[in-house]
Protein backbone atom coordinates (compact mmCIF):
# COMPACT_ATOMS: atom_id res chain seq x y z
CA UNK A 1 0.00 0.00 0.00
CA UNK A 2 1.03 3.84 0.10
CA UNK A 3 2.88 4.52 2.50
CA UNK A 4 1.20 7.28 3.16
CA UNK A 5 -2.24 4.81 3.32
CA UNK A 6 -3.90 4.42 7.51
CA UNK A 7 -5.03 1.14 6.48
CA UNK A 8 -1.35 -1.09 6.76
CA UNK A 9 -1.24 -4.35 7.87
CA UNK A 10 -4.28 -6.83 9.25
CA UNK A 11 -6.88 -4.90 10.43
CA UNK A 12 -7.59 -4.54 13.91
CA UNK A 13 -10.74 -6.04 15.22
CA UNK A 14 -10.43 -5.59 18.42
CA UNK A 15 -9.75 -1.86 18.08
CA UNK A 16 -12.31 -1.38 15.02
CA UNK A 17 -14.92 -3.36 17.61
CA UNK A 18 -14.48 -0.85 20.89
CA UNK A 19 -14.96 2.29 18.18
CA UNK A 20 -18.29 0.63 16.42
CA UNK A 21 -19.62 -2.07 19.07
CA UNK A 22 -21.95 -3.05 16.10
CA UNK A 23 -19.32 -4.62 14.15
CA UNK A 24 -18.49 -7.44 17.06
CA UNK A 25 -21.51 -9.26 15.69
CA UNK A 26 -19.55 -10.41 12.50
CA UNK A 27 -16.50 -10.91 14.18
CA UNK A 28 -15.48 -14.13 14.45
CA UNK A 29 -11.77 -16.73 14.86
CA UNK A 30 -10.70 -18.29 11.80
CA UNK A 31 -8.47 -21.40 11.80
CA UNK A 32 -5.32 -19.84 12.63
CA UNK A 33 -6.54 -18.12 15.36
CA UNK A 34 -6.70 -14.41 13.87
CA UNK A 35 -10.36 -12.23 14.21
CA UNK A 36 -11.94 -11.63 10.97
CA UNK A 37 -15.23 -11.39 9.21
CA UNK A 38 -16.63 -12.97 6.35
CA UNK A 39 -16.14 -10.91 3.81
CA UNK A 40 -18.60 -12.66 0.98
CA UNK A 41 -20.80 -11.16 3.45
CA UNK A 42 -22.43 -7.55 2.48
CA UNK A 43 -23.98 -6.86 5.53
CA UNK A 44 -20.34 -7.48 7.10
CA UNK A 45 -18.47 -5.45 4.62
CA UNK A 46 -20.81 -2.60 5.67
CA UNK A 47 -20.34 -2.65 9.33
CA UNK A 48 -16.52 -2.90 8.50
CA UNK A 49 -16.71 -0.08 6.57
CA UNK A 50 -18.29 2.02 9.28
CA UNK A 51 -15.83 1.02 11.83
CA UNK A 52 -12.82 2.14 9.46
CA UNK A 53 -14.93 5.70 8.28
CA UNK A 54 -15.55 6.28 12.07
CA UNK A 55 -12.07 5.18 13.27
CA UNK A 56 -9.65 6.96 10.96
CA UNK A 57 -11.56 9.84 9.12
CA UNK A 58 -14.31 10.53 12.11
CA UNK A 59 -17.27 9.50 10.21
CA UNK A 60 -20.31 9.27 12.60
CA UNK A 61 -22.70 8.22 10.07
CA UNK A 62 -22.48 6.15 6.84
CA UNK A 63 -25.30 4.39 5.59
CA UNK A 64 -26.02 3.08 2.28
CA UNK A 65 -29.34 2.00 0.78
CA UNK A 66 -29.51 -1.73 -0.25
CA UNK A 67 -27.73 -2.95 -3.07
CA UNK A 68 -25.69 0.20 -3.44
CA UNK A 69 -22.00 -0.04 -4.00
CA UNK A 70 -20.25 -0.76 -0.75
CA UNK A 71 -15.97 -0.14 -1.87
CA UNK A 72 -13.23 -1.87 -0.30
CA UNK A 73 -11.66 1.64 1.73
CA UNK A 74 -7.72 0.55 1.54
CA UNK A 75 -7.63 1.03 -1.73
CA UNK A 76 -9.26 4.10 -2.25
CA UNK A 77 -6.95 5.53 0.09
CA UNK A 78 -4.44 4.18 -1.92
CA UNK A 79 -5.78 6.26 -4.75
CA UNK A 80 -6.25 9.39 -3.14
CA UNK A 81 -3.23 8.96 -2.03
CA UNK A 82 -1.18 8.25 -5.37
CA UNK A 83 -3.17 11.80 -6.73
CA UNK A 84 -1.98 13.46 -3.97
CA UNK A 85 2.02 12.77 -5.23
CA UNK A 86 0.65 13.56 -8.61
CA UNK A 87 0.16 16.77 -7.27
CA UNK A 88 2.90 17.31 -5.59
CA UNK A 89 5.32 16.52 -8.94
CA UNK A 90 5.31 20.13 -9.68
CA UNK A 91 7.29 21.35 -6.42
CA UNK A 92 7.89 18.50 -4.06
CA UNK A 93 5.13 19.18 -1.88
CA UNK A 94 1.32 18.28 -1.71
CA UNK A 95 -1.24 21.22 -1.69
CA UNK A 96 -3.58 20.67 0.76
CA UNK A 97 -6.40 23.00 1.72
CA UNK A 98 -10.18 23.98 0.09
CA UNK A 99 -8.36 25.72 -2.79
CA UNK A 100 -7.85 22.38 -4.13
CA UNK A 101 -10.69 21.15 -5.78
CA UNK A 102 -11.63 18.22 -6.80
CA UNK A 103 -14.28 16.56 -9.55
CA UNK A 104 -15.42 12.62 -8.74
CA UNK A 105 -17.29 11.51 -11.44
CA UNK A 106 -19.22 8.47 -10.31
CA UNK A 107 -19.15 9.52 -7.06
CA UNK A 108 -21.65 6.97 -5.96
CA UNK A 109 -23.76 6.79 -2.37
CA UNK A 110 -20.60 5.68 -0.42
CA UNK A 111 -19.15 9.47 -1.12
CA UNK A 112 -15.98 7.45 -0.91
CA UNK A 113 -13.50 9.76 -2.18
CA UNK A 114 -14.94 12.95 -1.04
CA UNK A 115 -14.74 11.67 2.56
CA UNK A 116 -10.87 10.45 2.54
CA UNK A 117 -9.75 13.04 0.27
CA UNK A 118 -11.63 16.02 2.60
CA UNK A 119 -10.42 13.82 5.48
CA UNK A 120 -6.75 13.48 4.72
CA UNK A 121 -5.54 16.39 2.81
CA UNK A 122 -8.60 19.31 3.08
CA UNK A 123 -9.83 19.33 -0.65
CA UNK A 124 -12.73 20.13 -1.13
CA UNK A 125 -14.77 18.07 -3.72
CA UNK A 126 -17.79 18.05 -5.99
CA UNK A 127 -19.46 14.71 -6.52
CA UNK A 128 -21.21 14.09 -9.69
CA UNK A 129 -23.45 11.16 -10.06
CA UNK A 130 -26.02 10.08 -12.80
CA UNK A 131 -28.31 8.43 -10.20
CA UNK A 132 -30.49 11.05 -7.93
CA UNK A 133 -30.68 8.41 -4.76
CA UNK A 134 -26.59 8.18 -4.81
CA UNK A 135 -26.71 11.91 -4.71
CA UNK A 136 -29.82 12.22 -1.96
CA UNK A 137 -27.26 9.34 0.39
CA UNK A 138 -24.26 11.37 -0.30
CA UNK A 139 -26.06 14.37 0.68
CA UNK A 140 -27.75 12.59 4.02
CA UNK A 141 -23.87 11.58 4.65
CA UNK A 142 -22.84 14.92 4.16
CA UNK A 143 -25.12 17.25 6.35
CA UNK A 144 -25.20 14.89 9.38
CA UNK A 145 -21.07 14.78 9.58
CA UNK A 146 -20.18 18.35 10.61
CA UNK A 147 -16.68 17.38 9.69
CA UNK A 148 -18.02 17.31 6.02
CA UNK A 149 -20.52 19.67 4.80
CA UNK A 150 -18.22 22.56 4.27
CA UNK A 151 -16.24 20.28 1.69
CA UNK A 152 -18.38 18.42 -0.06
CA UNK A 153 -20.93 19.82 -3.18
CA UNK A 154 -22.68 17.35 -4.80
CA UNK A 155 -23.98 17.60 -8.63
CA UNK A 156 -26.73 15.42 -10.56
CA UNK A 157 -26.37 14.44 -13.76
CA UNK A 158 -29.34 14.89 -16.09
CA UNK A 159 -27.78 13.68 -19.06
CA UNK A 160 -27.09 9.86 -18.80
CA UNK A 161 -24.83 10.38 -22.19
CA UNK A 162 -22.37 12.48 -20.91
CA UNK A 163 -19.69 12.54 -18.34
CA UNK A 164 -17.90 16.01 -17.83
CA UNK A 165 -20.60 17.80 -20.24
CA UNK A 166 -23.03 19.63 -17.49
CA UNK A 167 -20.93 18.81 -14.59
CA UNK A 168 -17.84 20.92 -15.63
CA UNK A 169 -19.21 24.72 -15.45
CA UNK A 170 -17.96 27.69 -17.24
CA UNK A 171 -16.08 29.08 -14.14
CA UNK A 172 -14.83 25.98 -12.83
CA UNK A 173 -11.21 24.96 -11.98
CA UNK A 174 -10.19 21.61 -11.23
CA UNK A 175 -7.00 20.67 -9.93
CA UNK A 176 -7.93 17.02 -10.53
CA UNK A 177 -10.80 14.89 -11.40
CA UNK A 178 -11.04 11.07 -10.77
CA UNK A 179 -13.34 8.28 -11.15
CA UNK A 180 -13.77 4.60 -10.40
CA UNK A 181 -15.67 3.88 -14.07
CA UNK A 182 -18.18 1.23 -14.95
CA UNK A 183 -15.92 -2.03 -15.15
CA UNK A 184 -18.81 -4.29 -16.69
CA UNK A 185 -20.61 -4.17 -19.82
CA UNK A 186 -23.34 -6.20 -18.44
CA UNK A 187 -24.67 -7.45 -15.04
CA UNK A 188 -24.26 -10.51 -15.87
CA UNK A 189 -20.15 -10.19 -15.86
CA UNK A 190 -20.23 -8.16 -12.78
CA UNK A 191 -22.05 -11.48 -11.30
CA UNK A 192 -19.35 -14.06 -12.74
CA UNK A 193 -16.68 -11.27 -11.70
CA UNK A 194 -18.44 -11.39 -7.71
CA UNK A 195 -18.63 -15.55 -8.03
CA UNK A 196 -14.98 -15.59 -8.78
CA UNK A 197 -13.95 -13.31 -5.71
CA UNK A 198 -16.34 -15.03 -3.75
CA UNK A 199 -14.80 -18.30 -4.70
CA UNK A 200 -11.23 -16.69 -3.66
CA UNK A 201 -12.82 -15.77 -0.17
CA UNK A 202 -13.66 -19.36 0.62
CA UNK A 203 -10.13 -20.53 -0.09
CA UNK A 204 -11.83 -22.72 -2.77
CA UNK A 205 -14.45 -24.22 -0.92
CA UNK A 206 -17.86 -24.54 -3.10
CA UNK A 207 -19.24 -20.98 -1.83
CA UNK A 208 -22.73 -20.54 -0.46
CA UNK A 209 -25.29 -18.20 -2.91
CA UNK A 210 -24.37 -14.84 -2.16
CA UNK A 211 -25.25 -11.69 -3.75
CA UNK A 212 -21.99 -9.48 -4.73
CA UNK A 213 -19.91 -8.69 -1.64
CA UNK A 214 -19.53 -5.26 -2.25
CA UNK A 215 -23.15 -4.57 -3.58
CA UNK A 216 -23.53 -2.27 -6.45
CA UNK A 217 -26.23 -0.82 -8.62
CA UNK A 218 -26.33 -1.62 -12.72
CA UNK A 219 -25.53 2.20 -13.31
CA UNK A 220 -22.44 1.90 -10.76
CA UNK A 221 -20.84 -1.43 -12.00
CA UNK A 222 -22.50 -1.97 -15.81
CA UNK A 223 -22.20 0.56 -19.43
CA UNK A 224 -22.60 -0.16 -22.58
CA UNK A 225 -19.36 -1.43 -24.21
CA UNK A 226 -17.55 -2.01 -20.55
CA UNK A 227 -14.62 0.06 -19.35
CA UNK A 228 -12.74 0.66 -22.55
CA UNK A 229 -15.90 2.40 -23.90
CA UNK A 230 -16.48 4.50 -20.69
CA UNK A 231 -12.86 6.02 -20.48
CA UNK A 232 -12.98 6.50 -24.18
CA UNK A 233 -15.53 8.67 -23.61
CA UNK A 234 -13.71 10.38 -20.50
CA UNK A 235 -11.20 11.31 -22.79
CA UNK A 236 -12.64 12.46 -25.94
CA UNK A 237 -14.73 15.17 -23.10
CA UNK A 238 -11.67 16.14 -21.71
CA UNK A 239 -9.97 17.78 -24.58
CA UNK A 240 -13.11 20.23 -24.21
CA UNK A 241 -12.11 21.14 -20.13
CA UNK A 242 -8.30 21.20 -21.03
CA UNK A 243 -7.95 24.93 -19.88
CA UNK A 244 -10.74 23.88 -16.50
CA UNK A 245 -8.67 20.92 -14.96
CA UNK A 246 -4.86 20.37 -14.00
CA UNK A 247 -4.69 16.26 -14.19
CA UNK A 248 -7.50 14.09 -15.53
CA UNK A 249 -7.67 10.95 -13.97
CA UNK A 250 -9.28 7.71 -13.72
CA UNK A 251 -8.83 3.65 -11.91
CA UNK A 252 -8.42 1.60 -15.05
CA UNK A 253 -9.59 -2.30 -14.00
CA UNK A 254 -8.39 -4.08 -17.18
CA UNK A 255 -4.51 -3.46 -17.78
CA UNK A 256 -5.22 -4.25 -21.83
CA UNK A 257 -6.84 -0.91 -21.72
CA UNK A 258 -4.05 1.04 -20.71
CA UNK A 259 -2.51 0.66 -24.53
CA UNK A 260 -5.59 1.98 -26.27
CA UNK A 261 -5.76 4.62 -23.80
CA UNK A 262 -2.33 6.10 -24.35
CA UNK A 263 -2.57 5.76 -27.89
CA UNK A 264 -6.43 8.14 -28.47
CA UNK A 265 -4.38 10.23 -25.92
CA UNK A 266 -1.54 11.12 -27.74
CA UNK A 267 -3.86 11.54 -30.79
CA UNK A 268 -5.98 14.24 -28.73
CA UNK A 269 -3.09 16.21 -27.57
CA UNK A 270 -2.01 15.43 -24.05
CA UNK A 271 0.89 17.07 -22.90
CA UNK A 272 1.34 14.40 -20.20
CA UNK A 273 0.19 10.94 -19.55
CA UNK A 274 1.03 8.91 -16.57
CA UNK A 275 -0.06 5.29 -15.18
CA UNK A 276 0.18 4.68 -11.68
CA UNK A 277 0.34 1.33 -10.03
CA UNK A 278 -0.89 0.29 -6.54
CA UNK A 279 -0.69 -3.15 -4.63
CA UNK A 280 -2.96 -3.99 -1.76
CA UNK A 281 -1.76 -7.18 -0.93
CA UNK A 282 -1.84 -9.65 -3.34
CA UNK A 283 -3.98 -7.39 -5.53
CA UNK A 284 -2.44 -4.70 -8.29
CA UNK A 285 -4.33 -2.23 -9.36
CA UNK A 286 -3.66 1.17 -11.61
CA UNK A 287 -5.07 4.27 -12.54
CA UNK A 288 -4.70 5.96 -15.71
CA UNK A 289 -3.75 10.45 -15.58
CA UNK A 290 -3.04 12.80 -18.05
CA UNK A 291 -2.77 17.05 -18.70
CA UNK A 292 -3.02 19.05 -21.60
């Protein structure tokens, strides 16, 4: 992880239990002795997730409706993290404060990003989401955590076509955007994507019928033509914002996609293209950023 990250190492249940007492309830020993929950488990995931919010950002309440998109927090962090040393490749030093601002496209219910980003560094954010109950959560999340509401906007989008069109205004400046895109092109791969991960959980033992682990909504996990499509998109909008946003950024699932990327970028005119790598665990992940 970076090194930067709060979530090294195991996590500690006995620590994450005495700050949400809720949480103790899917707590259990596994064969070697060590506390952990199952994490195939959504209900689980979700109390896990409130222990870390409350623990290390001071999140008093998080709640999600059913079925929404419950993310894994480590690596989030991790990417928040690796845009703040983006950032900071101009002098040496992160910028920290509400002057930075920052666009998350996709934002979701969980207000993920928003929270560790406000949290860690003091940027302030606008979240942009296509579906009006992500944006009415995010907004419960937001007024009733004091700790939030002077950081966090939050912005609907009306057209279900577009991405930075009628987010972006005219007056706008973005020192970064970012986005955790649509990985799917259909629900049905998003469910043989969650049976595989569910199958890794259980250490290969036949796995009970579970719905996906970390939830998620068609509109959150599913687009038309998958992820290559979807960041296609996100850059063919972007040349139009070039003057309105410092880096451009976005998680990029399928490494093959990294290729096609680069290429329609240098074709559009980016100055500056870079792909960042992260590790949790076992686990690499990347995520794609460019300037004009």
């Amino acid at each position: 992880m970076h090194p930067r990250n709060l979530h090294q190492g195991s996590y500690d249940f006995n620590v994450l239990c005495k700050t949400l007492p809720t949480l103790a309830a899917f707590v259990f020993e596994n064969q070697y002795g060590n506390l952990t929950i199952d994490f195939s488990q959504n209900s689980a995931v979700v109390a896990l997730n409130q222990a870390l919010l409350k623990q290390f950002y001071h999140i008093d309440f998080w709640q999600l409706p059913k079925g929404y998109l419950c993310p894994p927090i480590p690596g989030r962090a991790d990417y928040i993290h690796g845009l703040a040393d983006l950032l900071a490749m101009k002098d040496g030093e992160i910028p920290t404060g509400k002057k930075i601002k920052v666009l998350d496209i996709g934002m979701g219910a969980n207000c993920i990003y928003p929270i560790i980003g406000s949290q860690s560094y003091g940027w302030s954010f606008v979240g942009a989401d296509i579906d009006s109950t992500s944006i009415k959560v995010a907004g419960s999340i937001v007024k009733f955590n004091k700790n939030l509401s002077s950081f966090i906007k939050l912005r609907l989008q009306k057209d279900k076509k577009s991405i930075f069109h009628n987010i972006i205004k005219p007056n706008d400046k973005f020192a970064l955007t970012l986005c955790n895109p649509p990985f799917h092109a259909s629900m049905q791969q998003a469910s043989a994507g969650n049976a595989r991960k569910v199958k890794n959980l259980n250490k290969g033992k036949a796995a009970q019928k579970v719905g996906l682990n970390f939830a998620g909504k068609e509109n959150e996990l599913c687009c038309e033509g998958g992820e290559i499509a979807f960041l296609k998109q996100m850059v063919n909008e972007s040349v139009d914002f070039a003057t309105q946003v410092g880096w451009f950024s976005s998680l990029v699932s399928k490494s093959e996609n990294i290729a096609p990327l680069k290429k329609r970028l240098t074709q559009i005119g980016a100055k500056q293209v870079e792909v960042i790598k992260m590790t949790q665990g076992q686990k690499i992940s990347r995520f794609i950023a460019w300037r004009f």
